[in-house]
Every structure is written in structure tokens, then in C-alpha cells.
Protein backbone atom coordinates (compact mmCIF):
# COMPACT_ATOMS: atom_id res chain seq x y z
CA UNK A 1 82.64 72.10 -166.47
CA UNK A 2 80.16 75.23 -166.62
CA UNK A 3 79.16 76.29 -169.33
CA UNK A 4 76.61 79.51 -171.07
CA UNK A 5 73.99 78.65 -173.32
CA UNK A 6 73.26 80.95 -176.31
CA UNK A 7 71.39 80.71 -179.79
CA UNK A 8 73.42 80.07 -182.51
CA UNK A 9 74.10 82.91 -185.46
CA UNK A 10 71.88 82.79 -188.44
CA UNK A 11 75.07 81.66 -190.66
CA UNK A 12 75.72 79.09 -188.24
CA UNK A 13 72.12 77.26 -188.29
CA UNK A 14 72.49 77.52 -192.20
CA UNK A 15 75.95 75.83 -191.80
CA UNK A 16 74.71 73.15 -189.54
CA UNK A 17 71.75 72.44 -192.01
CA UNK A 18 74.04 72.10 -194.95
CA UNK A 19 76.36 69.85 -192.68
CA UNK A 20 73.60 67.61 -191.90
CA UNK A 21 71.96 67.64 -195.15
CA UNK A 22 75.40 66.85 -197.69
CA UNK A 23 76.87 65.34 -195.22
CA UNK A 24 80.76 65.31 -194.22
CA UNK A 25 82.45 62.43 -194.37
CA UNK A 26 85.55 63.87 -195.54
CA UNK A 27 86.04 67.25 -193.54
CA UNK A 28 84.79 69.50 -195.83
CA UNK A 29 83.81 71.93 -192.81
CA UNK A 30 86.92 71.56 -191.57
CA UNK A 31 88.65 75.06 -191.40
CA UNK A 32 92.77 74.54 -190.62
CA UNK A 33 95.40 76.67 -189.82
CA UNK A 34 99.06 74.65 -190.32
CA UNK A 35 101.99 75.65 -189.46
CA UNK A 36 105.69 74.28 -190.09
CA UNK A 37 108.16 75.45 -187.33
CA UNK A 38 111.71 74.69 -187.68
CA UNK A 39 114.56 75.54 -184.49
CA UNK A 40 114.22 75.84 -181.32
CA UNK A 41 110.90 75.25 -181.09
CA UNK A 42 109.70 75.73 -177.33
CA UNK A 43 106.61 73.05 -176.92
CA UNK A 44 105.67 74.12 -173.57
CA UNK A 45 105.48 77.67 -174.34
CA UNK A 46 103.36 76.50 -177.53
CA UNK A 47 100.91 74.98 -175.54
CA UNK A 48 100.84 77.93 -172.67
CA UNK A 49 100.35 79.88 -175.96
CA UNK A 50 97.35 77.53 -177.00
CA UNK A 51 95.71 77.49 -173.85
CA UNK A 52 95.53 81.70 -173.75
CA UNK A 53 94.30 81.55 -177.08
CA UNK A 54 91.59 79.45 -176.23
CA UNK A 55 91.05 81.61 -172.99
CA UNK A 56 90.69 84.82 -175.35
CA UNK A 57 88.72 83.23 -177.85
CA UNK A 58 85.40 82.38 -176.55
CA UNK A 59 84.75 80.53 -180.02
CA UNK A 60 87.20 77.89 -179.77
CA UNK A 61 85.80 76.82 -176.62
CA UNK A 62 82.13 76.90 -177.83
CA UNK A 63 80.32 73.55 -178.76
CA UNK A 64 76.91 72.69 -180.63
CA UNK A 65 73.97 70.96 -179.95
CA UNK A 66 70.18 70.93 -181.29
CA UNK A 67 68.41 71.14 -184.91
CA UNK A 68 67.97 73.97 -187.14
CA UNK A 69 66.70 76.95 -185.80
CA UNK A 70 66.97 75.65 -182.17
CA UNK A 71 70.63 75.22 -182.35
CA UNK A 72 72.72 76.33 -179.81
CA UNK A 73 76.37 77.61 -178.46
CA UNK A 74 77.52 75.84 -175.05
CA UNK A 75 80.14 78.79 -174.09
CA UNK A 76 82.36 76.32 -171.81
CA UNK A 77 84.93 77.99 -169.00
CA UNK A 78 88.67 78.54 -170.01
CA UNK A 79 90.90 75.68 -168.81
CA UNK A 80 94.26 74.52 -169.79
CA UNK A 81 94.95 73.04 -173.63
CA UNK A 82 97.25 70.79 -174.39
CA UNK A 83 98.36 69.96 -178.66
CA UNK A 84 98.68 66.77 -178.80
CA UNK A 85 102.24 65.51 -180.05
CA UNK A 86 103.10 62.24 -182.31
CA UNK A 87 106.85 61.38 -182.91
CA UNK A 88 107.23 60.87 -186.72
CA UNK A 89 111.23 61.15 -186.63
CA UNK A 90 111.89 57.40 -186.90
CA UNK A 91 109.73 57.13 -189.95
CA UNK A 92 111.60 56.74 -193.35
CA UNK A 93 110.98 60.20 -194.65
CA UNK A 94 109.67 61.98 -191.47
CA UNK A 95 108.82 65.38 -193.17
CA UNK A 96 106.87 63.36 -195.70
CA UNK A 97 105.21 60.88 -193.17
CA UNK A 98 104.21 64.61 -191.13
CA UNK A 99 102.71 66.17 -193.87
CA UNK A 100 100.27 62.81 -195.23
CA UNK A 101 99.24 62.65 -191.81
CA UNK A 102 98.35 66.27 -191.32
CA UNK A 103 96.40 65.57 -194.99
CA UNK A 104 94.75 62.43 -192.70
CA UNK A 105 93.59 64.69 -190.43
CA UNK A 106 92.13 67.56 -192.57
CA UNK A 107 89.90 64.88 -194.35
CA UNK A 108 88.64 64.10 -190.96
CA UNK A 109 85.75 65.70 -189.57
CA UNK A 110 86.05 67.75 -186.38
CA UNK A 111 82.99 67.19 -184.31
CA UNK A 112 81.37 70.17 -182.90
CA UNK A 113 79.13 68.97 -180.59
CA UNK A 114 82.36 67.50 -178.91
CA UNK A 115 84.69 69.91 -179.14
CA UNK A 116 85.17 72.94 -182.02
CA UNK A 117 89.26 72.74 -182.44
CA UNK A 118 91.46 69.55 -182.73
CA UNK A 119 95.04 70.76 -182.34
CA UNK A 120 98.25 68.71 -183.11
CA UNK A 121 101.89 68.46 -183.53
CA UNK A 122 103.80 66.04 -185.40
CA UNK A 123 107.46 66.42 -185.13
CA UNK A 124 109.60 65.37 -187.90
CA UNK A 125 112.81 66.03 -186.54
CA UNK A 126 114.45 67.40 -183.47
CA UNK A 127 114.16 70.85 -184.98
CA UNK A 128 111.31 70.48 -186.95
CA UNK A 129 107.09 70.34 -186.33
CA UNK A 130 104.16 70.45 -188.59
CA UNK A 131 101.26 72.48 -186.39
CA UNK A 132 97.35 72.08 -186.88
CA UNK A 133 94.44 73.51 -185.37
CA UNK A 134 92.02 71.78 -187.33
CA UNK A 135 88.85 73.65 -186.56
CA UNK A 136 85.18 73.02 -187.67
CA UNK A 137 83.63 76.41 -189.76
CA UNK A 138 81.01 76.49 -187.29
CA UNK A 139 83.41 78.38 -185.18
CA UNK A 140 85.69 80.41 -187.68
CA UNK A 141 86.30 81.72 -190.92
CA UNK A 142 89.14 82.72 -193.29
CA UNK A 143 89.77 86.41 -191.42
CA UNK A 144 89.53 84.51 -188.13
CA UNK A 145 91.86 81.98 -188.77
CA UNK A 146 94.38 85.55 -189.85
CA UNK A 147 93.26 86.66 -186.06
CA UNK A 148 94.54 83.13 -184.39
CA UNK A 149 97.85 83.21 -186.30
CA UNK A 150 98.62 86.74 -185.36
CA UNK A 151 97.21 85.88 -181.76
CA UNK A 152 98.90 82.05 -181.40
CA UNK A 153 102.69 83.74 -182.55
CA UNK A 154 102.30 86.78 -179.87
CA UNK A 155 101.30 84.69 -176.97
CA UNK A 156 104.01 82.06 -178.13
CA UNK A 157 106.53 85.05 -178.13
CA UNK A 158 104.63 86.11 -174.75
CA UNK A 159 104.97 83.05 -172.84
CA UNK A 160 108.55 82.64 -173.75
CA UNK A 161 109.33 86.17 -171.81
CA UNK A 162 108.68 88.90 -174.48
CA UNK A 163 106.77 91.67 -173.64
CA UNK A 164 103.93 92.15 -176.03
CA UNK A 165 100.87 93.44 -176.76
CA UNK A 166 97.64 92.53 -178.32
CA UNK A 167 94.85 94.06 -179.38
CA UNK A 168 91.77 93.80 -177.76
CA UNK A 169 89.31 91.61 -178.97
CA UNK A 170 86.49 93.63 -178.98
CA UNK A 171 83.09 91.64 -179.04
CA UNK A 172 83.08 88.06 -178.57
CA UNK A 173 81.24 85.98 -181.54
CA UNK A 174 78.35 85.36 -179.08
CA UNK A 175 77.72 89.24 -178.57
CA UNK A 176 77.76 89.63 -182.63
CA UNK A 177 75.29 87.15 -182.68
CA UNK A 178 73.06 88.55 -180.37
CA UNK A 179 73.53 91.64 -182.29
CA UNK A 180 72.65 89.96 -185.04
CA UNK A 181 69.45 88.45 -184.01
CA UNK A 182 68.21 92.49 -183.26
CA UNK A 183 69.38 93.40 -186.50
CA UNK A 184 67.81 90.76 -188.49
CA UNK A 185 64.24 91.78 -187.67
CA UNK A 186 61.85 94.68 -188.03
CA UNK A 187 61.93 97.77 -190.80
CA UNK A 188 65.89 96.55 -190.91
CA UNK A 189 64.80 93.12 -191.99
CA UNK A 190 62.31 94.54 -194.56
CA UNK A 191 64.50 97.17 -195.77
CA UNK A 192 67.47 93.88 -196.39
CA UNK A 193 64.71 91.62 -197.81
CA UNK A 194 63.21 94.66 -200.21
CA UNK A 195 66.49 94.93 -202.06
CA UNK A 196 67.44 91.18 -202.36
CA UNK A 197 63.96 90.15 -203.23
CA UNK A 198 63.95 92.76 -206.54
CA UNK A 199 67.61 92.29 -207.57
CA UNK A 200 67.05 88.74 -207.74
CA UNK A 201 63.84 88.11 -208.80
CA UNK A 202 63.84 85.61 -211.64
CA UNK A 203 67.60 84.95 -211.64
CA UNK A 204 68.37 81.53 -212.64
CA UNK A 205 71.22 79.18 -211.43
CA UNK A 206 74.13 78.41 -214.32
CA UNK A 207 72.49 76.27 -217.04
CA UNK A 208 76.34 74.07 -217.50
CA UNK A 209 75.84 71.94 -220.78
CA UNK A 210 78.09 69.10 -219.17
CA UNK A 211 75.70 68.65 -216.47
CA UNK A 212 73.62 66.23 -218.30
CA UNK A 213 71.00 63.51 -215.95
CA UNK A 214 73.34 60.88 -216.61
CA UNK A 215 76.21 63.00 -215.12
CA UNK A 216 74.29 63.88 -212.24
CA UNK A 217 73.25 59.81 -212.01
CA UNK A 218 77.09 59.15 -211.78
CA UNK A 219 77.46 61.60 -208.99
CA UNK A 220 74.38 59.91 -206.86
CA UNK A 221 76.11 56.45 -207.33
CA UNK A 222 79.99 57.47 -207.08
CA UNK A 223 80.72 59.16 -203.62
CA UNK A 224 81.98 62.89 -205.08
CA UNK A 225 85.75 63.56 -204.76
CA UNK A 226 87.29 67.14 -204.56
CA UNK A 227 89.98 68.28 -207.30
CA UNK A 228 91.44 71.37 -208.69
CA UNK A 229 92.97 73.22 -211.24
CA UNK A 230 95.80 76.05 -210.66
CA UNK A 231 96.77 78.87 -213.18
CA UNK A 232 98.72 81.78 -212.61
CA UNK A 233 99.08 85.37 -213.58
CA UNK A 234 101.95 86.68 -213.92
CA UNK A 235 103.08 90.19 -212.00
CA UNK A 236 103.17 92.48 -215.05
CA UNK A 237 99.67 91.27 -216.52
CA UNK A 238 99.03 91.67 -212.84
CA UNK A 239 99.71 95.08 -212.69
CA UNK A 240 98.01 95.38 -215.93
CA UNK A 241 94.47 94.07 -214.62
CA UNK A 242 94.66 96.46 -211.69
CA UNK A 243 95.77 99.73 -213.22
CA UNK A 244 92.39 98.85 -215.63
CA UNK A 245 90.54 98.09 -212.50
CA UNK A 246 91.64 101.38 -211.15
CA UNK A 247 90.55 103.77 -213.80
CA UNK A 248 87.11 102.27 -213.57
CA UNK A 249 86.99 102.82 -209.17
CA UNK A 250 86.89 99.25 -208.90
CA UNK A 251 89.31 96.69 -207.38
CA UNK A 252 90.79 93.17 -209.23
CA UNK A 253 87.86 91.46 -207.51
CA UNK A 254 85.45 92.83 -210.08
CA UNK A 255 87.53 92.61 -213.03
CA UNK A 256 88.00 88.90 -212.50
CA UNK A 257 84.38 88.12 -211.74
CA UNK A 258 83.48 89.62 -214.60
CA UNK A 259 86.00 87.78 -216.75
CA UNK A 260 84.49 84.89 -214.97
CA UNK A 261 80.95 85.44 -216.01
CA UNK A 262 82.03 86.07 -220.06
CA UNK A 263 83.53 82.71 -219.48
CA UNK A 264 80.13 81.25 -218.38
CA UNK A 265 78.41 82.62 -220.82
CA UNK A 266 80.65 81.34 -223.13
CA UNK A 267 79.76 77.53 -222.42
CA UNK A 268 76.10 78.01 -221.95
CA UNK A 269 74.92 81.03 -224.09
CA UNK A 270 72.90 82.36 -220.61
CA UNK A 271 72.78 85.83 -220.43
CA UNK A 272 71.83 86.42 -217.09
CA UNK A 273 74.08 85.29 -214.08
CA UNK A 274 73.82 84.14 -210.83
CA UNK A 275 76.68 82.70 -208.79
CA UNK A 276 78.19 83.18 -205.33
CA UNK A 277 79.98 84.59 -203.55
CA UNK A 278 81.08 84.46 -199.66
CA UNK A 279 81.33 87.75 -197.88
CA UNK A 280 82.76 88.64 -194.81
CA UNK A 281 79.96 90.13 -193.03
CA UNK A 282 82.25 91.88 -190.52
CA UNK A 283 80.13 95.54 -190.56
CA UNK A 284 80.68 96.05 -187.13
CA UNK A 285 84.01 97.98 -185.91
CA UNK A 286 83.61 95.78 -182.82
CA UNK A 287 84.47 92.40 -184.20
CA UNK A 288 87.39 93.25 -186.43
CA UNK A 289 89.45 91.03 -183.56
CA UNK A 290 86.69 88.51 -183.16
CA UNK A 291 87.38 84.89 -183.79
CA UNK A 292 84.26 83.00 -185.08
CA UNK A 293 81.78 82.01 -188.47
CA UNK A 294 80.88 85.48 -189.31
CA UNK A 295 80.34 84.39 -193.52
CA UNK A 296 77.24 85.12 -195.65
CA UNK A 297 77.08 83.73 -199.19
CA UNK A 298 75.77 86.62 -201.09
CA UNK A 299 74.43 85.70 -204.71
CA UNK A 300 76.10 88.35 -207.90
CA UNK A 301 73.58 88.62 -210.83
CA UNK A 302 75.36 89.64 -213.96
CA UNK A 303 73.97 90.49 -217.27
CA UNK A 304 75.86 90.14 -220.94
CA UNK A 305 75.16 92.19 -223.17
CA UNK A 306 77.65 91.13 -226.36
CA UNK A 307 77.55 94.32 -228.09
CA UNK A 308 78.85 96.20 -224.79
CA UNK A 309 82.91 96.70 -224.13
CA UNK A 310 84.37 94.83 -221.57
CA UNK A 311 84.55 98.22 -219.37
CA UNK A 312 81.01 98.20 -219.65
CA UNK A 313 80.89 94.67 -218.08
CA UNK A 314 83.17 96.19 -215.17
CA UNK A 315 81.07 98.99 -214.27
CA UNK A 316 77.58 97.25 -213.98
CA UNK A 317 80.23 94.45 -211.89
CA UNK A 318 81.38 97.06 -209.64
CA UNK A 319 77.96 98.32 -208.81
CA UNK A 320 76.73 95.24 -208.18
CA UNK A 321 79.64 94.11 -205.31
CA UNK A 322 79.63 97.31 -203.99
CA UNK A 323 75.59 97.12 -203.22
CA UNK A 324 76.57 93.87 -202.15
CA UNK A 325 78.75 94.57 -199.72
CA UNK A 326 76.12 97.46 -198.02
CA UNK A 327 73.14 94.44 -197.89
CA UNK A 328 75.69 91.70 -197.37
CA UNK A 329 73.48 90.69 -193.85
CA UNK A 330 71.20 89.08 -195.49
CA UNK A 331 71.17 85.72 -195.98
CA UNK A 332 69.62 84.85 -199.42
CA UNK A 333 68.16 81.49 -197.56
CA UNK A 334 65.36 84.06 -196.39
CA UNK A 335 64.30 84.88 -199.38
CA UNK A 336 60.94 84.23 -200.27
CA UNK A 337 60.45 80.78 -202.45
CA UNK A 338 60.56 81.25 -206.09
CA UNK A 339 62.95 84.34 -205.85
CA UNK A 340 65.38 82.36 -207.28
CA UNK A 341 65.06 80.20 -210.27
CA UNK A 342 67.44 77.54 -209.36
CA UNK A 343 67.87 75.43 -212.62
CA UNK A 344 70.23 72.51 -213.59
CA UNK A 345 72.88 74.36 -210.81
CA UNK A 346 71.62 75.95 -207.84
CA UNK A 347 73.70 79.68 -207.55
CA UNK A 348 74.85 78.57 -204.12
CA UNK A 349 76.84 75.71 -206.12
CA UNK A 350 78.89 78.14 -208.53
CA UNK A 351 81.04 80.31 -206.36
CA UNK A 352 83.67 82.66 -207.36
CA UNK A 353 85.72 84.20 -204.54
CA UNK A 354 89.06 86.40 -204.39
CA UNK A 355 90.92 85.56 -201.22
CA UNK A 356 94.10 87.85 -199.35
CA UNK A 357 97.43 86.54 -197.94
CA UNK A 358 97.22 85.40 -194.51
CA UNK A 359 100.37 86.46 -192.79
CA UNK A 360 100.89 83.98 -190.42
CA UNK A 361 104.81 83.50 -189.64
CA UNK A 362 105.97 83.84 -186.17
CA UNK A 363 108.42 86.34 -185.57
CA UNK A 364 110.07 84.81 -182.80
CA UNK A 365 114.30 84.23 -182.33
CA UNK A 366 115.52 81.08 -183.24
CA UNK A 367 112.49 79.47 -185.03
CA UNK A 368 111.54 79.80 -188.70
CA UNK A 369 108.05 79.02 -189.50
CA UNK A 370 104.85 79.92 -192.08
CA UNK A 371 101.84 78.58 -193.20
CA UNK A 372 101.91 75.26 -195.11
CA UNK A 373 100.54 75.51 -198.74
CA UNK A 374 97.54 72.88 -198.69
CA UNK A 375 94.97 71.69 -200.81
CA UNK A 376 91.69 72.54 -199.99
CA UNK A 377 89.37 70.33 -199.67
CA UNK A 378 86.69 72.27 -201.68
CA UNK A 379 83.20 72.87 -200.08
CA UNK A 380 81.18 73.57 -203.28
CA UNK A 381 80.65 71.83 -206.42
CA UNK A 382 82.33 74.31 -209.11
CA UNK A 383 84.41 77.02 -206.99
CA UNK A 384 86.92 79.96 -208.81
CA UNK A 385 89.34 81.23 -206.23
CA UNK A 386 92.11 83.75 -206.71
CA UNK A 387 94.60 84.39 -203.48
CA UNK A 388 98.16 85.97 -203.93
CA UNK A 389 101.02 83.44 -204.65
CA UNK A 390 104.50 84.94 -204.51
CA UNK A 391 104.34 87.82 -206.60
CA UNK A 392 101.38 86.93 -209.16
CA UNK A 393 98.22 85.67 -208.32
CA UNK A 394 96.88 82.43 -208.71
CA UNK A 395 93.20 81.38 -209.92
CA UNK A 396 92.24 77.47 -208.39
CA UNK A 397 89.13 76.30 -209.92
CA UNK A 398 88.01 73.84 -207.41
CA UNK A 399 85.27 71.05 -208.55
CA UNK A 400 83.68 68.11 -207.64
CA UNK A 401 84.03 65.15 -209.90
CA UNK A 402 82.27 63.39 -211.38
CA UNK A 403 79.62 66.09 -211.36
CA UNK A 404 82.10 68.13 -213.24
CA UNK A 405 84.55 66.42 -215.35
CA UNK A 406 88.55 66.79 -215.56
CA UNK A 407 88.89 68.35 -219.00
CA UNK A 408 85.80 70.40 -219.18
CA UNK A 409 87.12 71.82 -216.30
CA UNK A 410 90.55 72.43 -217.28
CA UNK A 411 89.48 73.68 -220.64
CA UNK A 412 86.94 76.37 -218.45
CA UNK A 413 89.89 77.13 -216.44
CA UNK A 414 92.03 77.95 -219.18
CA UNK A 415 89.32 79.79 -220.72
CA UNK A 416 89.37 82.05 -218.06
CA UNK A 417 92.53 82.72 -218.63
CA UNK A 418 92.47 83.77 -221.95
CA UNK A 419 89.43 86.37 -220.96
CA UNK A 420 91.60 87.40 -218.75
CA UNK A 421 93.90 88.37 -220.90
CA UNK A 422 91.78 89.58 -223.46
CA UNK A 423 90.27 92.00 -221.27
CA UNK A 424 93.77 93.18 -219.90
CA UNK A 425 94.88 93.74 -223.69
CA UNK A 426 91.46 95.06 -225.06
CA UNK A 427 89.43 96.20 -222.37
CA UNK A 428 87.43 99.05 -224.93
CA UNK A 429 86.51 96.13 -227.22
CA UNK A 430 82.83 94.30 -227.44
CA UNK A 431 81.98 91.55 -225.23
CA UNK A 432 81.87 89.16 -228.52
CA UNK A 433 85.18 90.28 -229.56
CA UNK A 434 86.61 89.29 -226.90
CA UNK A 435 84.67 86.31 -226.14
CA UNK A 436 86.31 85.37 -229.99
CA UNK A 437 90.08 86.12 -229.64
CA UNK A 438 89.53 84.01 -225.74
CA UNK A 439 88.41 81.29 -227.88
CA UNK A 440 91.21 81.30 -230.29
CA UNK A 441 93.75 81.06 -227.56
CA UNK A 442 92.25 78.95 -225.22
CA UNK A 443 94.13 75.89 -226.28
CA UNK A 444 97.18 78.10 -225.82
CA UNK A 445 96.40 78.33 -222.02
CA UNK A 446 95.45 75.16 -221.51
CA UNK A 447 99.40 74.20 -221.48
CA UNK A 448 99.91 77.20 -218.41
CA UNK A 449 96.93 75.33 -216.57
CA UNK A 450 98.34 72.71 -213.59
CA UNK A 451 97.64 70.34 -210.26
């Protein structure tokens, strides 16, 4: 099989770093998309489906090889896919035996240097399959895996005699990357590395009182397992948050980072803020179609000043994200060393991120199907995520244990939640005074906080 060599992106010799350096024994790169379809599912047409996918797609058919800044994309040549199928309906509970072994496979590690995608179906009844193209990040990211729904459900609907259409793709990942490479360099480079260098000079990674060297001992000796924490909030505090949001030009995004910071600096007493976030780094009208790892972590520095209102807070948040999101190229790895004061908790380890609603059901006669809720398996040590869930939105505060324990995490979760709420009801008051009534009713929202 032919195949085109090309350097890897900048993100994606980061990624392979981080890969080789932590480690994934427990497919914590993995990137999934999982379906449950239930009818008259048509398997052949599923896998002409897969196969055109794969065909359009150059980065599901791209595989890895080297170190560090040598690594590079093998492009390989279309050919036909096949998903490979395993007959669960004469197990006890079939649905049940589908789903733990679609959790089997997400804690497995997709290779890369073999192949980027591992895609199978496991049918729990005669009119019922659980779908998974497990994918490794190298090769995709949360807006791709939006693009391969969309794509998978019109060529499914294609190959079983519709006529549709899709849009073109645009640039492949490889041409972004090559883009890339001429962006990242020269008075461009300078101009990225100028900005990052002064709004992040002296910023310090989260100084977490529970991180203590006998906690971090335990996590050295006790392999580190993934875990989470779910609250919601509710549609009208919803509405709430963003009519606040609005009157300040700013979007729920910076309202809940913000609450998220307060809540920080509630358990340590730091005043100055660095965590992460990830950013889609999609600046380019040309890869709005494109499948492939197009990420950047981009570190937030907040600063809390007590005696300021909460709207104060939001408008020095907003400002912040949205010169984010104009430097968002540049990866804060490049940064010279000593920019960042990394502390107790490095910011790349404290991540805060606000996710949208994939739409992923097929629209196709005689088959129901949509994406299967799943846990993640939680790449960073102390992660706060917000995505839509029915009609409120729900915060998951994934951690690590036992680097981070189960009740000091629930009790920062629900913490956030009262902050939340404080600002929705008193966003004119001081920073203290609503750092004060949060704390009052913590223990409150600790009872709303779940698994």
C-alpha cells in the first residue's frame, strides 16, 4: 500500500510527547464516536458508508511514526473498510453485555502507528447495534468527530439510494499543517510569542492545599484512576446566567470560568490564575469541514480582586478569552523557560472547558439512532467541563484520584455551584460577598452534586 509522507502538526508532536511521556495504558487518547442504532439497520450500506468516509477523510487513514519533532504522517491510499461485527444477542442481557464491551474498548488504546481508527459493531439484538469508531486524538478532535457523524449518517443515507449532498471538505488536515508550519515562523511567530510571553510572565500554576507530598507519593505508587462529578443547572437559572452574560458582550463561557476561578481562589487564597483551556484553533475558513487534531491548550490568567463586583470579574474574563481566541496559534509549549511559574500544579493540569451538543443522529427511514452518553475517560488531572444536557447544562468535574480526593472534589464541585448561583442572583455584589453567601450554601449543593 502507497503511502505520502508529511511532518506532523505542531499539536500533534506535543500530543505524541505527552503520550509517550504519561503514558496510556488505559486509552486516555482515545477519541470515540458511539452510536446506538435500532431498526432496520442496513450493515452493508454501513460499511460502504465507512469506507467513503475514510476515502474523504485523509486523517483517518493517516498513521505515525518517529520522535518528537521528527514525527511524521504516512497519508496511506483509500481502500475498502470493513467494522468489525461481534454477536452479543445470546448473552444474558445483550444491551448490557454491548455497552461493557464498548466501555472495554474505549479503555483500550488505539495504536497510531498501526492504524488511527478502530471501528466496531456489536449487535444486541436483531434490530439493535452499538457503533464505535474508536479513534486515537492524534487524528481528531471534538468538532471533527461533529464532521464524521454528520458525514458517516449522509453517506449511510447515500449508499442506501438517497440522493444527497455534502459539503466539501475543504483542506485536508495535512494542507493545514503545512499551513501551519509557514505560519508558525517569522515576524508572525514573534508577533504570537510577544503577546503570550508578557501576559504570562510570572503566572503561577494553582497552589491546591490538598495536594500535599504525601498525596502526590500515593499517586507515584497507586496507578491513577479517572472519576467524576456531575451537577446540573437548571433551564431558568440557565437563562438567568446568559441574559447576565449578555449585558456584559460576553457568552456563558466566561461567566462560568470566572465562577470557576472565585472557586479556586476560594480553597487556596491565590490571587492570580492560571489554568487551561483547549481551543479549537480552526482560524482558517478552509478547514471548517476538515477531520483531524486541530486543538491548542491555551493558558487563561485571571486576577481577584475581592473588593471588585462579580461583573467586574466578567469583563477582565471576557477580555482575556476573546484575546485568546485572536493568539490561540500559539502553543504555550514555545514559550520561553521560566514564563511560567509552574508550582505544586502545572496550568496545563487544571483545565476548564465549555463544550456544544454534537448532533449526531441519523436521519435515515426505519432506524432510530444517537450518540451514546459515555463517561469520559478524563485526560487531565483536575478538568471542569460544561456541555448541554437536555434542556440545562451540566458541569462534570473530572479528576484523577488519588491525586485529588473524592470529597474535596465533590465539595469543589458543589462549590461551584453555589458561585454560580451567587453570581446569577447578585452579580453587582463584591467578589468577597459572594465568595461568603457560596460558602454558606455549599453544603446545600453538595446534595444536587452526582456520579
Amino acid at each position: 500500500m502507497s503511502t505520502r509522507q508529511v511532518p506532523a502538526s505542531v499539536g500533534q508532536r506535543l500530543l505524541w510527547l505527552m503520550e509517550h511521556y504519561r503514558g496510556d495504558g488505559r486509552g486516555m487518547l482515545n477519541q470515540p464516536l458511539a452510536l446506538r442504532m435500532a431498526g432496520a439497520v442496513d450493515m452493508e450500506a454501513l460499511n460502504q458508508a465507512y469506507t467513503e468516509l475514510v476515502r474523504r477523510h485523509e486523517a483517518l487513514r493517516t498513521t505515525f511514526s518517529g520522535r518528537g519533532g521528527r514525527l511524521t504522517q504516512a497519508i496511506h491510499e483509500p481502500e475498502p473498510m470493513r467494522i468489525q461485527q461481534i454477536d452479543l444477542r445470546a448473552a444474558e442481557d445483550p444491551s448490557g453485555a454491548a455497552y461493557a464491551a464498548l466501555i472495554a474498548d474505549l479503555r483500550s488504546p488505539v495504536d497510531p502507528t498501526e492504524w488511527p481508527v478502530r471501528a466496531t459493531a456489536w449487535r444486541a439484538r436483531d434490530d439493535e447495534y452499538v457503533i464505535c469508531l474508536n479513534m486515537h486524538h492524534l487524528v481528531t478532535d471534538d468538532w471533527s468527530c461533529s464532521v464524521i457523524a454528520r458525514d458517516l449518517g449522509l453517506l449511510y443515507r447515500r449508499a442506501r439510494g438517497e440522493d444527497v449532498t455534502l459539503p466539501d471538505v475543504g483542506w485536508q488536515f495535512a494542507d493545514w499543517a503545512q499551513w501551519q508550519q509557514r505560519n508558525l515562523s517569522g515576524p508572525r511567530l514573534a508577533k504570537l510569542e510577544t503577546y503570550w510571553s508578557a501576559k504570562l510572565a510570572g503566572a503561577r500554576g494553582v497552589q491546591l492545599v490538598n495536594i500535599t507530598s504525601a498525596a502526590q507519593e500515593a499517586s507515584r505508587e497507586v496507578e491513577s484512576e479517572a472519576r467524576s462529578w456531575d451537577v446540573d443547572i437548571a433551564p431558568e437559572q440557565l437563562a438567568r446566567l446568559r441574559a447576565i452574560a449578555g449585558q456584559e458582550r460576553c457568552t456563558p463561557y466566561a461567566f462560568l470560568l470566572a465562577a470557576f476561578y472565585l472557586q479556586l481562589f476560594a480553597e487556596t487564597g491565590q490571587d492570580d490564575l492560571a489554568v487551561s483551556s483547549i481551543f479549537g484553533n480552526r482560524t482558517r475558513a478552509e478547514v471548517a469541514q476538515t477531520v483531524g487534531f486541530f486543538v491548542n491548550m491555551v493558558i487563561l490568567r485571571g486576577l481577584i480582586r475581592p473588593h471588585e463586583t462579580f461583573r467586574d470579574l466578567l469583563r477582565q474574563v471576557r477580555i482575556t478569552t476573546v484575546e485568546a481566541l485572536n493568539y490561540q496559534a500559539f502553543p504555550y509549549q514555545m514559550l520561553p523557560a521560566g514564563t511560567i511559574l509552574e508550582g505544586a500544579i502545572a496550568p496545563r493540569d487544571v483545565v476548564f472547558q465549555m463544550l456544544d451538543a454534537n448532533e449526531t443522529a441519523f436521519s435515515v427511514e426505519g432506524v432510530d439512532s444517537g450518540e451514546l452518553l459515555l463517561v469520559e475517560t478524563g485526560r487531565f488531572p483536575l478538568e471542569l467541563a460544561f456541555f448541554p444536557h437536555q434542556d440545562s447544562l451540566r458541569g462534570t468535574l473530572f479528576y484523577h484520584c488519588p491525586q485529588f480526593g473524592d470529597e474535596w472534589t465533590r465539595r469543589l464541585l458543589a462549590g461551584c455551584a453555589a458561585t454560580v448561583q451567587e453570581a446569577i442572583d447578585s452579580p453587582d455584589s463584591s467578589i468577597a460577598d459572594i465568595m461568603a453567601g457560596a460558602e454558606k450554601s455549599r453544603e446545600a449543593f453538595s446534595a444536587t452534586v452526582m456520579r
